[in-house]
PDB file of N, CA and C in Angstrom:
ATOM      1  N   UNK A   1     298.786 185.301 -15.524  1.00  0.00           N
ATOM      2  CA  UNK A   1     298.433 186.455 -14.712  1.00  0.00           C
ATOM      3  C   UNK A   1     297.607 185.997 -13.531  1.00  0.00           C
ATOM      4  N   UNK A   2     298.019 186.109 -12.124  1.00  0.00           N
ATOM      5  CA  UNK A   2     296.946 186.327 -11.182  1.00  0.00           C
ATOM      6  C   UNK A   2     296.643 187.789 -10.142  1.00  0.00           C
ATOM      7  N   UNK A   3     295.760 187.288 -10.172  1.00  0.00           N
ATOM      8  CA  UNK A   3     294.982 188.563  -9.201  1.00  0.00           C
ATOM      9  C   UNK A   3     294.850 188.295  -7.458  1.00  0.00           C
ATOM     10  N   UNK A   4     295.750 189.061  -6.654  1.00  0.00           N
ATOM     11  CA  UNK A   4     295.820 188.455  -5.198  1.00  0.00           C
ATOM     12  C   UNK A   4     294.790 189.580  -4.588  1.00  0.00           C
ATOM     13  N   UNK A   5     294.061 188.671  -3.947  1.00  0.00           N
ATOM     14  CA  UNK A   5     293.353 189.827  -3.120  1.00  0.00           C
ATOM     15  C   UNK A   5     294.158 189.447  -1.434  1.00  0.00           C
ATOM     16  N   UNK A   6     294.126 188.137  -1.100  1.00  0.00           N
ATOM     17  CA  UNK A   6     294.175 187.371  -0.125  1.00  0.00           C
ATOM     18  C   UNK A   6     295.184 185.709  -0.322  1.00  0.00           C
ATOM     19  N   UNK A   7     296.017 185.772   0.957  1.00  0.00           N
ATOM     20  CA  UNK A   7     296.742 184.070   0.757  1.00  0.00           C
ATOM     21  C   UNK A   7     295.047 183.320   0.436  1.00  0.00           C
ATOM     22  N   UNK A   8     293.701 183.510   1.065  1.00  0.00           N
ATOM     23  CA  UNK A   8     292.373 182.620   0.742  1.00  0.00           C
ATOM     24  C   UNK A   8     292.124 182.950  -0.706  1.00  0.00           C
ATOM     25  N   UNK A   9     291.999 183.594  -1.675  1.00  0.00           N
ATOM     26  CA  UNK A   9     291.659 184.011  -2.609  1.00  0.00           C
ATOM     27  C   UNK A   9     292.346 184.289  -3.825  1.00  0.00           C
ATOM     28  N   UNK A  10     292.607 183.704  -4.993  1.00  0.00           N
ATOM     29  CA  UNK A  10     293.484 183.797  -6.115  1.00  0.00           C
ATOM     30  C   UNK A  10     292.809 183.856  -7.560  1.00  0.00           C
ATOM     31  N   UNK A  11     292.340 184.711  -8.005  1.00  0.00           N
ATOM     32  CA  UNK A  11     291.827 184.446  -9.352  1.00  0.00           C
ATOM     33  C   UNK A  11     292.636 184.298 -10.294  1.00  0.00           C
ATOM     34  N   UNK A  12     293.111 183.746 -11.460  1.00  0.00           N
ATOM     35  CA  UNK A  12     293.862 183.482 -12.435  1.00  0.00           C
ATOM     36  C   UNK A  12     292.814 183.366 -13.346  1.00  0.00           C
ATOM     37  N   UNK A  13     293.129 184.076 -14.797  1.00  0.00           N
ATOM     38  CA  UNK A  13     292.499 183.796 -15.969  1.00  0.00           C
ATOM     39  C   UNK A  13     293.647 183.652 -17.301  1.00  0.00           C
ATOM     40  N   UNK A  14     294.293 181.977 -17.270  1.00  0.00           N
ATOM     41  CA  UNK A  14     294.977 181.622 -18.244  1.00  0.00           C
ATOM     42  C   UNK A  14     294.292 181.776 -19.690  1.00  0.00           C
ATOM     43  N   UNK A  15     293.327 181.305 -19.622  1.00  0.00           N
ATOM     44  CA  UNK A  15     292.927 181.544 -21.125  1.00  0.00           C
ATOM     45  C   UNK A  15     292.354 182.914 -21.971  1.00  0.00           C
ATOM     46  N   UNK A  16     292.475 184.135 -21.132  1.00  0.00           N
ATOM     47  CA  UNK A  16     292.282 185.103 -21.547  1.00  0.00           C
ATOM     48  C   UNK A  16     293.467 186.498 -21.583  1.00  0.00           C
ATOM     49  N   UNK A  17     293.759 186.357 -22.564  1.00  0.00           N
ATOM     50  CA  UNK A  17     295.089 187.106 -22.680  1.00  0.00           C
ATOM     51  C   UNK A  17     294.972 188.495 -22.600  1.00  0.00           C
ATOM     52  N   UNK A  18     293.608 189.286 -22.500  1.00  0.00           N
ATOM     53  CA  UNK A  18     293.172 190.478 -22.370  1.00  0.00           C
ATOM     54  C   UNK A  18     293.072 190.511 -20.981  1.00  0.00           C
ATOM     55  N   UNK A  19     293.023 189.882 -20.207  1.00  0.00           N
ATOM     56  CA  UNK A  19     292.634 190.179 -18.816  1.00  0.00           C
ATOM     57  C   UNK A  19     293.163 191.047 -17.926  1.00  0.00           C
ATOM     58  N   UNK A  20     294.755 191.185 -18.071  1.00  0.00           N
ATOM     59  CA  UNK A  20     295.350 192.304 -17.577  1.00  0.00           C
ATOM     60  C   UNK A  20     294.864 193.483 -17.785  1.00  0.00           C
ATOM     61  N   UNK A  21     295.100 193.493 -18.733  1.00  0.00           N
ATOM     62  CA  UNK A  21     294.394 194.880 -19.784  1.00  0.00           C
ATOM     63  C   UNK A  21     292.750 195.212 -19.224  1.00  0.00           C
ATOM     64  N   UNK A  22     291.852 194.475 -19.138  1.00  0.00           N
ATOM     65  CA  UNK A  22     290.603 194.630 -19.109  1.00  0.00           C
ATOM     66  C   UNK A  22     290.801 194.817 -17.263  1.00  0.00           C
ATOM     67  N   UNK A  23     290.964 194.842 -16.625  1.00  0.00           N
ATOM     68  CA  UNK A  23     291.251 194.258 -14.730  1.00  0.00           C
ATOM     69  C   UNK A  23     291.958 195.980 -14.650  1.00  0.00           C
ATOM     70  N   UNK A  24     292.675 195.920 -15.642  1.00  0.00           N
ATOM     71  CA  UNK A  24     293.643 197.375 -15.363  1.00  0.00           C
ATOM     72  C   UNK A  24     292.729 198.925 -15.654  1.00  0.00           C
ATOM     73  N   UNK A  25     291.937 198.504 -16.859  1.00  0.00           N
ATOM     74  CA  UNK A  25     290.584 199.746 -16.963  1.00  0.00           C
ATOM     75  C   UNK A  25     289.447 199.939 -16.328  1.00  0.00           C
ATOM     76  N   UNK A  26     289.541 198.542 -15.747  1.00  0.00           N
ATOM     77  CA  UNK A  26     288.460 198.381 -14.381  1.00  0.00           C
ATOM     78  C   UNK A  26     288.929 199.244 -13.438  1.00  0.00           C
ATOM     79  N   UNK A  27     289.848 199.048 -12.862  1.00  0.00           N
ATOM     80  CA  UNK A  27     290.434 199.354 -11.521  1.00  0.00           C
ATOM     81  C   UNK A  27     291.126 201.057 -12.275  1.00  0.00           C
ATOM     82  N   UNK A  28     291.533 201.055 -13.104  1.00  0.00           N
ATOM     83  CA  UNK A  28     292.019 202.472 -13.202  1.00  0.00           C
ATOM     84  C   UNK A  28     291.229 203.507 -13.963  1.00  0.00           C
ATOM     85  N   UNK A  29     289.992 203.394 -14.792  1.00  0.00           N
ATOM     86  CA  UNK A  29     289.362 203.600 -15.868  1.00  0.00           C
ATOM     87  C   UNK A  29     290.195 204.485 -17.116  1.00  0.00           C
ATOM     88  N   UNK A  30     291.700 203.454 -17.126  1.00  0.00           N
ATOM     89  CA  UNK A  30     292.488 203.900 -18.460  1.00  0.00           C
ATOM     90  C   UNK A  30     293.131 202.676 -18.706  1.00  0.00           C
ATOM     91  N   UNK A  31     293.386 202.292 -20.314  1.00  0.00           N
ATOM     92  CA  UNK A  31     294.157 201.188 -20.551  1.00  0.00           C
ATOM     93  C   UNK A  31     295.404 201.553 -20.916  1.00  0.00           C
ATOM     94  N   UNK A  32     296.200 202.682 -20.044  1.00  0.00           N
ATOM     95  CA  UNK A  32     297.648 203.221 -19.942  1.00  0.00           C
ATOM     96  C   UNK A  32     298.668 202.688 -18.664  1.00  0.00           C
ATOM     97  N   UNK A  33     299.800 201.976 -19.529  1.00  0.00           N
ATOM     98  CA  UNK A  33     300.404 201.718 -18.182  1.00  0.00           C
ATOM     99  C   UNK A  33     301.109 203.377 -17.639  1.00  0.00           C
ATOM    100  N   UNK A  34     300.991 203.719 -16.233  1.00  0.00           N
ATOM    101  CA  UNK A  34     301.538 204.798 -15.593  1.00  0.00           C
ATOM    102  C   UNK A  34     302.781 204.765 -16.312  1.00  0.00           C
ATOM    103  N   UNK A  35     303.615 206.419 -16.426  1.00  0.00           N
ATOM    104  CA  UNK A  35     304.727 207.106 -16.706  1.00  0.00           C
ATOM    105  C   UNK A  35     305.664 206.047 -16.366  1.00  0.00           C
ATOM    106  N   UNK A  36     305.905 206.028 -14.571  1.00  0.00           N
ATOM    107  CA  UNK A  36     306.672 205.304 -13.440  1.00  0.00           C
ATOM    108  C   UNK A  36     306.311 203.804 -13.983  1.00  0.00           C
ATOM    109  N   UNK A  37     305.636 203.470 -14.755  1.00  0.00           N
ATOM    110  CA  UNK A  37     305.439 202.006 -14.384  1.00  0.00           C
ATOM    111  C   UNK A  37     304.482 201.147 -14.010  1.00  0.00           C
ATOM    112  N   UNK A  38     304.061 199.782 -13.759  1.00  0.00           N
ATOM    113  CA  UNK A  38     303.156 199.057 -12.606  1.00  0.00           C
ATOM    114  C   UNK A  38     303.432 199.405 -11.494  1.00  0.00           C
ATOM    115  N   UNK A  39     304.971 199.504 -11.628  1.00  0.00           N
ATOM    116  CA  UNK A  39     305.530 199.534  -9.395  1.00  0.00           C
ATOM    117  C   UNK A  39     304.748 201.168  -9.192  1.00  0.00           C
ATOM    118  N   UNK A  40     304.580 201.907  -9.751  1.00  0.00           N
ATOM    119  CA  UNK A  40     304.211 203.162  -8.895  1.00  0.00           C
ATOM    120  C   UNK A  40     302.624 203.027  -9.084  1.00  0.00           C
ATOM    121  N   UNK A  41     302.118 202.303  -9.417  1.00  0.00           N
ATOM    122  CA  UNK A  41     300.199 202.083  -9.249  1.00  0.00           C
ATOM    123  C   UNK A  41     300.315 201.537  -8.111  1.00  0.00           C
ATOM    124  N   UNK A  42     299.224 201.989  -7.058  1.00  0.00           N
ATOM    125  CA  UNK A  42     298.855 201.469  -5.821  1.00  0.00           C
ATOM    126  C   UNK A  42     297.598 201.758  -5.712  1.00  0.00           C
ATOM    127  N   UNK A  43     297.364 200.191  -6.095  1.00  0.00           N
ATOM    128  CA  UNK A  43     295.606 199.630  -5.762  1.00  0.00           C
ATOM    129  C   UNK A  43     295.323 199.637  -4.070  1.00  0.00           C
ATOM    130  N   UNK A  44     293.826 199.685  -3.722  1.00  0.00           N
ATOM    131  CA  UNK A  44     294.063 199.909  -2.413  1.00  0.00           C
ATOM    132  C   UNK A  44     292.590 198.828  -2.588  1.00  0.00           C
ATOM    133  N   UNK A  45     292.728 197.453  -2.361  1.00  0.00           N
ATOM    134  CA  UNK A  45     291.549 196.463  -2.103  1.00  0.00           C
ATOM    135  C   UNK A  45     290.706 196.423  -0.986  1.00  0.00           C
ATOM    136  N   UNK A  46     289.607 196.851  -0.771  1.00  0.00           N
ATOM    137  CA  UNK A  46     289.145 196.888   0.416  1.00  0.00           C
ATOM    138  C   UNK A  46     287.578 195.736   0.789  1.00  0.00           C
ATOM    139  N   UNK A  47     287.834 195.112   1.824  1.00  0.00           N
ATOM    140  CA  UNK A  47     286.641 194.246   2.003  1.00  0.00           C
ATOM    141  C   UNK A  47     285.586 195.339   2.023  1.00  0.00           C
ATOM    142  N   UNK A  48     284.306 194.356   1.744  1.00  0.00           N
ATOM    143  CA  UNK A  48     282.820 194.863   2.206  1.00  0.00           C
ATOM    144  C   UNK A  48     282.499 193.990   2.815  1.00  0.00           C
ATOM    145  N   UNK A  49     281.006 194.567   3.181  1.00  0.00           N
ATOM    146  CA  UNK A  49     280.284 193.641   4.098  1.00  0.00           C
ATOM    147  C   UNK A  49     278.775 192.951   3.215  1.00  0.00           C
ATOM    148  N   UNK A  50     278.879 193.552   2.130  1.00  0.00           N
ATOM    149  CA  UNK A  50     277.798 193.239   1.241  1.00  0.00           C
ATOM    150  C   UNK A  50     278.096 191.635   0.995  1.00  0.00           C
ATOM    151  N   UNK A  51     276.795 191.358   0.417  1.00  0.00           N
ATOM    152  CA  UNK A  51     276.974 189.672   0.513  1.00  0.00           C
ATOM    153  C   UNK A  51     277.888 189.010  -0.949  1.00  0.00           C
ATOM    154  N   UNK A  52     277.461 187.845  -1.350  1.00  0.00           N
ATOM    155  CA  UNK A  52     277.980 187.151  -2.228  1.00  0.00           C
ATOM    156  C   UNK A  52     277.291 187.443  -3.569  1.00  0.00           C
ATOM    157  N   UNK A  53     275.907 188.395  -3.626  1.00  0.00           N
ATOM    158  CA  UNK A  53     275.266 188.396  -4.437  1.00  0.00           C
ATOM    159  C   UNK A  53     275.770 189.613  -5.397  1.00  0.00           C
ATOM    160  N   UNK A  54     276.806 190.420  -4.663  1.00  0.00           N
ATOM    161  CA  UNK A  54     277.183 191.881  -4.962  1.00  0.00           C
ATOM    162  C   UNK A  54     278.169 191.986  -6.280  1.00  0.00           C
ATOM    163  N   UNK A  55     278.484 192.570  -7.041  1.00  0.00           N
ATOM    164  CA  UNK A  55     279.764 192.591  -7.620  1.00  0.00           C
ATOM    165  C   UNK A  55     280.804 193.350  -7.220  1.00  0.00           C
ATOM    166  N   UNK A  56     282.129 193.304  -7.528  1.00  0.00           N
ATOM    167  CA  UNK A  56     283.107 194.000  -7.035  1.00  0.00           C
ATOM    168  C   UNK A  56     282.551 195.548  -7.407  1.00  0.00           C
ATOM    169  N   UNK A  57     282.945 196.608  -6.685  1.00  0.00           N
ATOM    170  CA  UNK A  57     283.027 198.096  -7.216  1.00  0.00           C
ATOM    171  C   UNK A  57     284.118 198.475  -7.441  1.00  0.00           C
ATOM    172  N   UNK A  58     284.934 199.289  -8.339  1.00  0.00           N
ATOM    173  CA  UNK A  58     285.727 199.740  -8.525  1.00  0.00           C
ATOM    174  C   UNK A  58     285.562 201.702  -8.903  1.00  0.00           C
ATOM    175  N   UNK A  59     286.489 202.281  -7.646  1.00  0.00           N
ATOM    176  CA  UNK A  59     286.618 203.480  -7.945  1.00  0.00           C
ATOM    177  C   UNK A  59     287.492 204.280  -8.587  1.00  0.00           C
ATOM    178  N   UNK A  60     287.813 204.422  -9.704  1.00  0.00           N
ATOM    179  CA  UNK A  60     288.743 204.833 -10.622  1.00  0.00           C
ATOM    180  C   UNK A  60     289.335 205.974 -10.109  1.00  0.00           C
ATOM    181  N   UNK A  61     288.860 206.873  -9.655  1.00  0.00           N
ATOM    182  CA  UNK A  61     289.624 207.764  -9.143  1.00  0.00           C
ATOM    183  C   UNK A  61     290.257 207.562  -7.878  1.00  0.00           C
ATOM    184  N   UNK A  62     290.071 206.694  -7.360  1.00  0.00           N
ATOM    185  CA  UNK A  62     291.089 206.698  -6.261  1.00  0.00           C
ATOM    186  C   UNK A  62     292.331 205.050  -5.917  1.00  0.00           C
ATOM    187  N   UNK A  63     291.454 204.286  -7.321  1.00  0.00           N
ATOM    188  CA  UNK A  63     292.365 203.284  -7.717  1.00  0.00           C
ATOM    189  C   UNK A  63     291.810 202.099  -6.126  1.00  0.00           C
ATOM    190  N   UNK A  64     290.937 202.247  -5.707  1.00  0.00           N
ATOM    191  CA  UNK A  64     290.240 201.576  -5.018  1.00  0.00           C
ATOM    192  C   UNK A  64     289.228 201.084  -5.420  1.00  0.00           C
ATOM    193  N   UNK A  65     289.389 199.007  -5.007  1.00  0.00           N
ATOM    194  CA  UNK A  65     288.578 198.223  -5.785  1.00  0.00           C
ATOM    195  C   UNK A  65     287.824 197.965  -3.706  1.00  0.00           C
ATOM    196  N   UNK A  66     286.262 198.050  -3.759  1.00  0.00           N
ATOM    197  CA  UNK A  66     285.643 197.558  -3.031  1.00  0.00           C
ATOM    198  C   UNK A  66     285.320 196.085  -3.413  1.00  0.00           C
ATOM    199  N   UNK A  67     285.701 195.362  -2.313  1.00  0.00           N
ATOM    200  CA  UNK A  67     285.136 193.501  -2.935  1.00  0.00           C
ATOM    201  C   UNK A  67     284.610 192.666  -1.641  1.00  0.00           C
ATOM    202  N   UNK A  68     283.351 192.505  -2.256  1.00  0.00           N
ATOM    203  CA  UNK A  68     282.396 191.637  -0.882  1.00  0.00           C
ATOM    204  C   UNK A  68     283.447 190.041  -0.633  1.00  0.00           C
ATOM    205  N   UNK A  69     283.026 190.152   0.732  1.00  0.00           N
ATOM    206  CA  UNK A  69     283.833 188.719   1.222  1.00  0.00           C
ATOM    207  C   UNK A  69     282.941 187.751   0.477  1.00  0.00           C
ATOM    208  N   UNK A  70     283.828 186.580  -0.372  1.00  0.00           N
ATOM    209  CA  UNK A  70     283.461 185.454  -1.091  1.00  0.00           C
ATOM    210  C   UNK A  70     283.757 184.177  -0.441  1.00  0.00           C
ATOM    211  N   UNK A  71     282.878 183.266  -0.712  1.00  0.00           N
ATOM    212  CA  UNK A  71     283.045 182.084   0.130  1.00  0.00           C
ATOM    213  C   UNK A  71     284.209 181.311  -0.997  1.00  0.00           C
ATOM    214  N   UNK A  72     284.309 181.669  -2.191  1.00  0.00           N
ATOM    215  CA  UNK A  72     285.202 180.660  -2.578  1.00  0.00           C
ATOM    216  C   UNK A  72     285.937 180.952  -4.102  1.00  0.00           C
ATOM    217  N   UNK A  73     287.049 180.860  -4.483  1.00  0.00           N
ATOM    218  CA  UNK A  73     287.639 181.564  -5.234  1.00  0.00           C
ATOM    219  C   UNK A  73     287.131 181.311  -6.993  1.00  0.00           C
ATOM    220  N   UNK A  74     285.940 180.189  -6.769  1.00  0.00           N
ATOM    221  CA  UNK A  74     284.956 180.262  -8.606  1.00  0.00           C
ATOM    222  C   UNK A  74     284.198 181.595  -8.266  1.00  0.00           C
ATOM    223  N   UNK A  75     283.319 181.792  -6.779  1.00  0.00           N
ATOM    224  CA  UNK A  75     282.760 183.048  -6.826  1.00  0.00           C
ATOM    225  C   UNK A  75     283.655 184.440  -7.014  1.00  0.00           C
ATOM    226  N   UNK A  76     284.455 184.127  -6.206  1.00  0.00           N
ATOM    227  CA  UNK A  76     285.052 185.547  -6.650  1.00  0.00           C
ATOM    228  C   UNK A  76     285.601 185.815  -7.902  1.00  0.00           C
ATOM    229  N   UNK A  77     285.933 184.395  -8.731  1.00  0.00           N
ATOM    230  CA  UNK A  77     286.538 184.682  -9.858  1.00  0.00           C
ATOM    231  C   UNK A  77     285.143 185.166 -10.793  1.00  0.00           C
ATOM    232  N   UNK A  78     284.112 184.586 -10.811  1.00  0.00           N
ATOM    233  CA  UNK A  78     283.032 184.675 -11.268  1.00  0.00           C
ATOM    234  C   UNK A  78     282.405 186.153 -11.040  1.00  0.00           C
ATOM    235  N   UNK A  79     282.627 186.943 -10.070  1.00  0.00           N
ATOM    236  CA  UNK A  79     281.532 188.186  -9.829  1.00  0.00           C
ATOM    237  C   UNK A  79     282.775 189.306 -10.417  1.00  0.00           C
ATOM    238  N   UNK A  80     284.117 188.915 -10.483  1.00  0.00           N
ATOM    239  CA  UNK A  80     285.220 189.864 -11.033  1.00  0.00           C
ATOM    240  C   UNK A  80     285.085 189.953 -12.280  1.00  0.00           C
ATOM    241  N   UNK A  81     284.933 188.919 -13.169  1.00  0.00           N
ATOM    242  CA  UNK A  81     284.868 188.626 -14.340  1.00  0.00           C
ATOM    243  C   UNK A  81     283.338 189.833 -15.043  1.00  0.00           C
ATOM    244  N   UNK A  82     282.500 188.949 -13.974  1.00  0.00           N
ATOM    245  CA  UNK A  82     281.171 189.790 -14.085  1.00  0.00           C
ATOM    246  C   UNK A  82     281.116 191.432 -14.505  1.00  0.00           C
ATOM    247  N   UNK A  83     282.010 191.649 -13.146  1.00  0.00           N
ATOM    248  CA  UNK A  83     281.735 193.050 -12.994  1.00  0.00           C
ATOM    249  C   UNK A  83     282.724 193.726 -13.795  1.00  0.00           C
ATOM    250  N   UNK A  84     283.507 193.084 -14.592  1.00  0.00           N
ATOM    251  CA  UNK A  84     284.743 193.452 -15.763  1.00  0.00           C
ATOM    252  C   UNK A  84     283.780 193.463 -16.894  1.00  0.00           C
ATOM    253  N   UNK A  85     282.512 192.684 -17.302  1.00  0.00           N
ATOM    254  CA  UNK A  85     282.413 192.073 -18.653  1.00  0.00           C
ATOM    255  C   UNK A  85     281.179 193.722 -18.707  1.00  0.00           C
ATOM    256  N   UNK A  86     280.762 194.042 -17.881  1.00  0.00           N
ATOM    257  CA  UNK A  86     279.604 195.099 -17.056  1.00  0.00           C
ATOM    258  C   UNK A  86     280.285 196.229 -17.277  1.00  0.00           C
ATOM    259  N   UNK A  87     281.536 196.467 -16.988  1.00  0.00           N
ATOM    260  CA  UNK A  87     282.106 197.257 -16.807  1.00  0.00           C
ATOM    261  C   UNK A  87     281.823 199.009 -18.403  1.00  0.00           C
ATOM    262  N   UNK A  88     281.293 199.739 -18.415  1.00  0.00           N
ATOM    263  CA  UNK A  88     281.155 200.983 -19.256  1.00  0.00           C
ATOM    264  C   UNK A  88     282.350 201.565 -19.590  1.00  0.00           C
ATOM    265  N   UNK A  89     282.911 202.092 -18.801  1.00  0.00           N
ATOM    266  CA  UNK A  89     283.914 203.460 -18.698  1.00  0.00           C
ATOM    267  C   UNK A  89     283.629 204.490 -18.738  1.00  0.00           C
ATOM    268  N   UNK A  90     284.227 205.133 -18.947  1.00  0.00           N
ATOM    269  CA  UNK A  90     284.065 207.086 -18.719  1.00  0.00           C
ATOM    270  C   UNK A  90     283.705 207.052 -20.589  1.00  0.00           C
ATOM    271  N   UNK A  91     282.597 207.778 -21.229  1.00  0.00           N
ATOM    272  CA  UNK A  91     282.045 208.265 -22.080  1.00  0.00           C
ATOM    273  C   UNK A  91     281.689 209.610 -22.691  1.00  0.00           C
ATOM    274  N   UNK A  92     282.517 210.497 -23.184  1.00  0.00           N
ATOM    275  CA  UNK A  92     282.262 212.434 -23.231  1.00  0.00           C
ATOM    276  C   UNK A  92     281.645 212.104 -24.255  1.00  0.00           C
ATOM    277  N   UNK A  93     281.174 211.098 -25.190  1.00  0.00           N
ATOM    278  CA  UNK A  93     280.237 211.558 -26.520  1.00  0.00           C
ATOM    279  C   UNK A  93     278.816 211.412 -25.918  1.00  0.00           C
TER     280      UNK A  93
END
């Protein structure tokens, strides 16, 4: 599995076989693939201007991941991971 933000930027996590799964409740806050499919999800990745210190944001309702410009693809793999492992979800109890 990789994750394209950018031709500069490629995260891959071979040794974790949940990662789809976990990347997909991030970014969607459900671990359901859509009716239509993957092809009808449209993520919408958007730079920030926040620094390297930031973690990605992800807005579930609009399937928009905010992600600070990274100098290099261990950081970005590193603050994604982060902000996946961080990650709560939606909670009604």
């Amino acid at each position: 599995f990789a994750f394209s933000c950018s031709p500069r930027h490629e995260v891959a996590c071979p040794n974790c076989p949940t990662f789809p799964l976990l990347l997909l409740v991030f970014l969607t806050g459900s671990d359901r693939i859509p009716i239509y499919g993957m092809s009808s999800l449209r993520i919408v990745i958007q730079s920030t201007a926040s620094g390297e210190q930031y973690l990605p944001v992800a807005h579930t309702c609009y399937n928009l991941l905010d992600l600070p410009k990274y100098s290099s693809k261990e950081i970005l793999s590193a603050r994604l991971v982060q902000a996946i492992d961080h990650y709560e979800g939606f909670s009604l109890a």
